[in-house]
C-alpha atoms as a PDB file:
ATOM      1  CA  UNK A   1       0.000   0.000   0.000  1.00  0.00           C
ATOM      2  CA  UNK A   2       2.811   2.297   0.535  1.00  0.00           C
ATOM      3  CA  UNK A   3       4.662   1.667  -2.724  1.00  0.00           C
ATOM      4  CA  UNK A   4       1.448   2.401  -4.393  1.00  0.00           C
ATOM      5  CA  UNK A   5       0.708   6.053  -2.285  1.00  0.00           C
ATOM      6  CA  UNK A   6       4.635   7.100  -3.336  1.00  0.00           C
ATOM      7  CA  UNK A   7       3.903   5.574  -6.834  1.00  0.00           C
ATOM      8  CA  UNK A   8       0.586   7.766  -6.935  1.00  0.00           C
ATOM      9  CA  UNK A   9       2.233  10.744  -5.088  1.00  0.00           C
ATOM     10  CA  UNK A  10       5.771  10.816  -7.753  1.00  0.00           C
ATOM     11  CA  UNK A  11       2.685  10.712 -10.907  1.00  0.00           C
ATOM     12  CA  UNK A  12       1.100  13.725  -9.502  1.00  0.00           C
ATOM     13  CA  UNK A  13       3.439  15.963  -8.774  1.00  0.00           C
ATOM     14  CA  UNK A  14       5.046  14.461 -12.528  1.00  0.00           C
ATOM     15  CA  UNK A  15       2.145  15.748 -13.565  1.00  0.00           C
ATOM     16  CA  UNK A  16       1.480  19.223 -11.910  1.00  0.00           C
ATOM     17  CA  UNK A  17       5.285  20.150 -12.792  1.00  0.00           C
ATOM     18  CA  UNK A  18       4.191  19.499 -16.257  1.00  0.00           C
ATOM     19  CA  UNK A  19       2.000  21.764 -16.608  1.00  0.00           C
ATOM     20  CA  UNK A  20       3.639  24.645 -14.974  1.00  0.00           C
ATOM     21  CA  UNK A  21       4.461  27.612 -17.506  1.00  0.00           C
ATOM     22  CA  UNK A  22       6.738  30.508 -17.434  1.00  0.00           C
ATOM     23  CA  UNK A  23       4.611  33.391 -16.958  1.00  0.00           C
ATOM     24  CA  UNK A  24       7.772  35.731 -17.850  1.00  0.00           C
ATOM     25  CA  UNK A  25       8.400  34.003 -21.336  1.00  0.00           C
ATOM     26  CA  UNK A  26       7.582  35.999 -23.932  1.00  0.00           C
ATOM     27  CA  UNK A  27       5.621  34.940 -26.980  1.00  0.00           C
ATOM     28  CA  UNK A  28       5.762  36.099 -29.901  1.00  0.00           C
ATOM     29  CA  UNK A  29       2.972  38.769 -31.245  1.00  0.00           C
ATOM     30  CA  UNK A  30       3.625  37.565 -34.877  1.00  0.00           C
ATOM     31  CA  UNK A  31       2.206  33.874 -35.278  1.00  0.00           C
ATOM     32  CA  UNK A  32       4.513  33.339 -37.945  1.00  0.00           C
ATOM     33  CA  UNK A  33       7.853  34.511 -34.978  1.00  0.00           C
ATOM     34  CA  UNK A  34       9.242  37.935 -34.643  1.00  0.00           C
ATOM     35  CA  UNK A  35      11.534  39.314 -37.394  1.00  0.00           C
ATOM     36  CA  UNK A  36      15.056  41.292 -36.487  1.00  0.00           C
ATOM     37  CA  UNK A  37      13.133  44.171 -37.424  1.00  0.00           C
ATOM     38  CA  UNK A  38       9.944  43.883 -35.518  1.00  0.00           C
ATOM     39  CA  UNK A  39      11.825  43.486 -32.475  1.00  0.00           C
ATOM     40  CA  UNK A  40      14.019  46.449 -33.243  1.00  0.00           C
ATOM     41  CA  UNK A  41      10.556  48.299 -33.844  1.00  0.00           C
ATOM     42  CA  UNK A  42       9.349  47.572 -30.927  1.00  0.00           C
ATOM     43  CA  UNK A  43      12.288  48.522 -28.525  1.00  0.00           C
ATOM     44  CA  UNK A  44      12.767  51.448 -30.597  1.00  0.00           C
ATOM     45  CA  UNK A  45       8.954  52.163 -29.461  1.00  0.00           C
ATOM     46  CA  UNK A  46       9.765  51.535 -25.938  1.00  0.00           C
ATOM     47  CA  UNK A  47      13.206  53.763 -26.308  1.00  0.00           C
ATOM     48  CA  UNK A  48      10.778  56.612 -27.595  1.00  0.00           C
ATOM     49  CA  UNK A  49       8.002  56.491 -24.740  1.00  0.00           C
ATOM     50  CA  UNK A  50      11.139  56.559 -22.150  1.00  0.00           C
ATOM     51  CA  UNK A  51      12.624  59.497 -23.918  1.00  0.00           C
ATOM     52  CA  UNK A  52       8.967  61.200 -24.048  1.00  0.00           C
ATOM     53  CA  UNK A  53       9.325  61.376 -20.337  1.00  0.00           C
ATOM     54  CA  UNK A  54      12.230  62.988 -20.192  1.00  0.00           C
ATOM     55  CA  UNK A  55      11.581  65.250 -22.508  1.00  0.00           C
ATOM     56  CA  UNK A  56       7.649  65.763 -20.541  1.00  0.00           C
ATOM     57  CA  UNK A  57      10.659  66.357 -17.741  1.00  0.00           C
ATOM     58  CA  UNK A  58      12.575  69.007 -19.150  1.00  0.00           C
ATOM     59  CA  UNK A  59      15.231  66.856 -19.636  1.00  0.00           C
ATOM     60  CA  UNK A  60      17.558  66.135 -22.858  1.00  0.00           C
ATOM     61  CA  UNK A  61      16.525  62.626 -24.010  1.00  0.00           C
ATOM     62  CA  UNK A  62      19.422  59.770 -24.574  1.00  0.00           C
ATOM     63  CA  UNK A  63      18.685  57.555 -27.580  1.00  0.00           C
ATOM     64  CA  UNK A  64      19.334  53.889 -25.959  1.00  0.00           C
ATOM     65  CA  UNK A  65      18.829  51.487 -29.048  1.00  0.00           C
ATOM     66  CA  UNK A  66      20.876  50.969 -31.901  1.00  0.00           C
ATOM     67  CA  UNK A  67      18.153  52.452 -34.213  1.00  0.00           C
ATOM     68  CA  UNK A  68      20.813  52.488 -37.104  1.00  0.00           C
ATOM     69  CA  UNK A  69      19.950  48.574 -37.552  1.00  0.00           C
ATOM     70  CA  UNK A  70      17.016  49.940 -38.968  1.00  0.00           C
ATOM     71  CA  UNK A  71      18.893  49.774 -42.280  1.00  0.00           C
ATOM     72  CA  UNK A  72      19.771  45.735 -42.121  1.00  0.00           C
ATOM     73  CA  UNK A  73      17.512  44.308 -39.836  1.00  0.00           C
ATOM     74  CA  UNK A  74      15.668  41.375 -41.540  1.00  0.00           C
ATOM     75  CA  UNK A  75      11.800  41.997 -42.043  1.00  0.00           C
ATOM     76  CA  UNK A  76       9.055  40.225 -41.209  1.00  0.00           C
ATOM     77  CA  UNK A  77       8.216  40.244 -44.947  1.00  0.00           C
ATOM     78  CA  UNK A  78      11.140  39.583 -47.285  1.00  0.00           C
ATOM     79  CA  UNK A  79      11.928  42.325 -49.433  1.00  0.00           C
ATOM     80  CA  UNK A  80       9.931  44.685 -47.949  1.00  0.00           C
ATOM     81  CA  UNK A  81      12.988  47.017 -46.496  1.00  0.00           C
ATOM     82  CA  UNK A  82      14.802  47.104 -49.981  1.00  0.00           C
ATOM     83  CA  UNK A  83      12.245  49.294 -51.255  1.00  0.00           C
ATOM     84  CA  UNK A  84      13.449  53.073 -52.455  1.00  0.00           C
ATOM     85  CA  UNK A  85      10.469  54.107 -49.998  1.00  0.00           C
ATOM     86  CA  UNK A  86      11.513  52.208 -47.039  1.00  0.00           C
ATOM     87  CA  UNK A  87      15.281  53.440 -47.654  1.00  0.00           C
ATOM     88  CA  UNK A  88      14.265  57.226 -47.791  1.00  0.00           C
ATOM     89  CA  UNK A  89      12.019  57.080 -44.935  1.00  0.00           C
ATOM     90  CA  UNK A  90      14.785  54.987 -42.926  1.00  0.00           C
ATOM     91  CA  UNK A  91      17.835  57.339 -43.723  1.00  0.00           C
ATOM     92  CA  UNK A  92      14.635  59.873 -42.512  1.00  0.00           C
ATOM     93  CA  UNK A  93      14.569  58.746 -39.293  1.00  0.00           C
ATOM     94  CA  UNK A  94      18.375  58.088 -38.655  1.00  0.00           C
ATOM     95  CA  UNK A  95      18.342  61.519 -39.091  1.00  0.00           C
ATOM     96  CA  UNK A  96      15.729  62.984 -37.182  1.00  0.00           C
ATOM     97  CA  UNK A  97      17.350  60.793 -34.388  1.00  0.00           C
ATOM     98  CA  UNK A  98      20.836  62.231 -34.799  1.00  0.00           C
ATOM     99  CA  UNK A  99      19.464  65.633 -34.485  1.00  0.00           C
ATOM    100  CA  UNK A 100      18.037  64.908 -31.238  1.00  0.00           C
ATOM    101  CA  UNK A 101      20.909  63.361 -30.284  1.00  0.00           C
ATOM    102  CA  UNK A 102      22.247  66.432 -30.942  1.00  0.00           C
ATOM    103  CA  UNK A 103      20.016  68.977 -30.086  1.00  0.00           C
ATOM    104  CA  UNK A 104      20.075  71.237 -26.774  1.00  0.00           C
ATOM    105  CA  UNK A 105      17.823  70.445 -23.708  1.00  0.00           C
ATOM    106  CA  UNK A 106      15.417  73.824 -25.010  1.00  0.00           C
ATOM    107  CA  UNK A 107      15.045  71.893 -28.356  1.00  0.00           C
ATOM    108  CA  UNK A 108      14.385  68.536 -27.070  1.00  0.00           C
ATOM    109  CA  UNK A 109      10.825  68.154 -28.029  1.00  0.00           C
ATOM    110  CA  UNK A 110      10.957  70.016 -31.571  1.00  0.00           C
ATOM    111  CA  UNK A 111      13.196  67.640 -32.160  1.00  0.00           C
ATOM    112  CA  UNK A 112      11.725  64.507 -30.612  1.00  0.00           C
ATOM    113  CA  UNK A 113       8.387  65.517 -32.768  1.00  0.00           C
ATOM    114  CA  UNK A 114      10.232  65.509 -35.568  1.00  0.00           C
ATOM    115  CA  UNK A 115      11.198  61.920 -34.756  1.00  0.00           C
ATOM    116  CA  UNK A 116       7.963  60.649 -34.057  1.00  0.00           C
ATOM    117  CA  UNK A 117       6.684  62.057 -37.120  1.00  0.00           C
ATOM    118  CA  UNK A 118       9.454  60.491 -39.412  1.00  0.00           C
ATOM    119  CA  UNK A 119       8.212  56.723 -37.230  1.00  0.00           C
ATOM    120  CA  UNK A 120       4.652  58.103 -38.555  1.00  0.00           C
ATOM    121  CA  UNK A 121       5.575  59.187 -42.192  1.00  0.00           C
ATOM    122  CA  UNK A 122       6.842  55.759 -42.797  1.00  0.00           C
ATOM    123  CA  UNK A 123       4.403  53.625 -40.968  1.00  0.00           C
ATOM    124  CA  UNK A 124       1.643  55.646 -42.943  1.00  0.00           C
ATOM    125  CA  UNK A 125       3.314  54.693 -46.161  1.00  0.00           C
ATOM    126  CA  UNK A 126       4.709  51.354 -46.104  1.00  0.00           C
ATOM    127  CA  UNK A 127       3.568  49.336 -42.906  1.00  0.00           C
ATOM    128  CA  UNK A 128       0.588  50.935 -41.005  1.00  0.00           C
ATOM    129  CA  UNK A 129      -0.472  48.617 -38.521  1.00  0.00           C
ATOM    130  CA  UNK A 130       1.262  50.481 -35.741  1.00  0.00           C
ATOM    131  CA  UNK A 131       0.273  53.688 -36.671  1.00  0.00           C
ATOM    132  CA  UNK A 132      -2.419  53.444 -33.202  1.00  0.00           C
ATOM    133  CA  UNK A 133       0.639  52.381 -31.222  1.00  0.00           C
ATOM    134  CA  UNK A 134       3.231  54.929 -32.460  1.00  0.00           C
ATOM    135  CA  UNK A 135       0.933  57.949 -32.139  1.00  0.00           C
ATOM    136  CA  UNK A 136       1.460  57.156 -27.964  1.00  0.00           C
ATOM    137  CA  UNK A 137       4.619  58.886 -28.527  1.00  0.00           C
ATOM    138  CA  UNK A 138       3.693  61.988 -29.556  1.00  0.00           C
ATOM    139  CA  UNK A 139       3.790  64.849 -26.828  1.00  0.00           C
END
């Protein structure tokens, strides 16, 4: 009897443990798995609503993500960042970054705008399912 209640006992908990999850793993938002550049995206969104605070703050915003990936990071759709438009609106934004990264604390949020809007010119354009998400950004 009490090879069969440690038998019984050692299936259970087999079987509880099993069926645990990982409630901090992260799945991804794309059925099909996150591209190089989705991901980038998306902590480049995050980067921006941190930076909105500082700039809400008074503050001179630092740029935290290597946004200039946004040149060779693979899409989600093949092909789909070799197009003249997605080139022009990408050198677009590298630039409106750099300027913020260079601008004075007083200039801060003309020139986070202008970033937000080049995110926005683009998504409008060539990919605008985020367009909801990335107007959050704006001040």
């Amino acid at each position: 009897m009490k090879k069969l209640l440690v038998f019984l006992t050692l299936v259970a908990s087999a079987y509880l443990l099993s069926c645990t999850t990982d409630a901090n793993a992260k799945k991804p938002l794309n059925p099909n798995g996150d591209s190089e550049l989705a991901l980038l995206m998306r902590a480049m969104f995050d980067d921006g609503m941190r930076m909105k605070a500082q700039v809400q703050r008074g503050e001179k915003p630092d740029v935290a993500v290597a946004f200039e990936k946004i040149h060779t990071a693979t899409p989600t759709e093949a092909g789909k960042n070799a197009t003249e438009a997605y080139t022009a609106f990408a050198l677009s934004y590298v630039q409106a970054v750099k300027a913020l990264k260079e601008a004075q604390p007083g200039e801060a949020e003309t020139y986070y705008t202008g970033m937000v809007n080049a995110c926005l010119n683009c998504h409008n354009a060539v990919c605008p399912g985020p367009v909801v998400r990335i107007k959050k950004m704006l001040l």
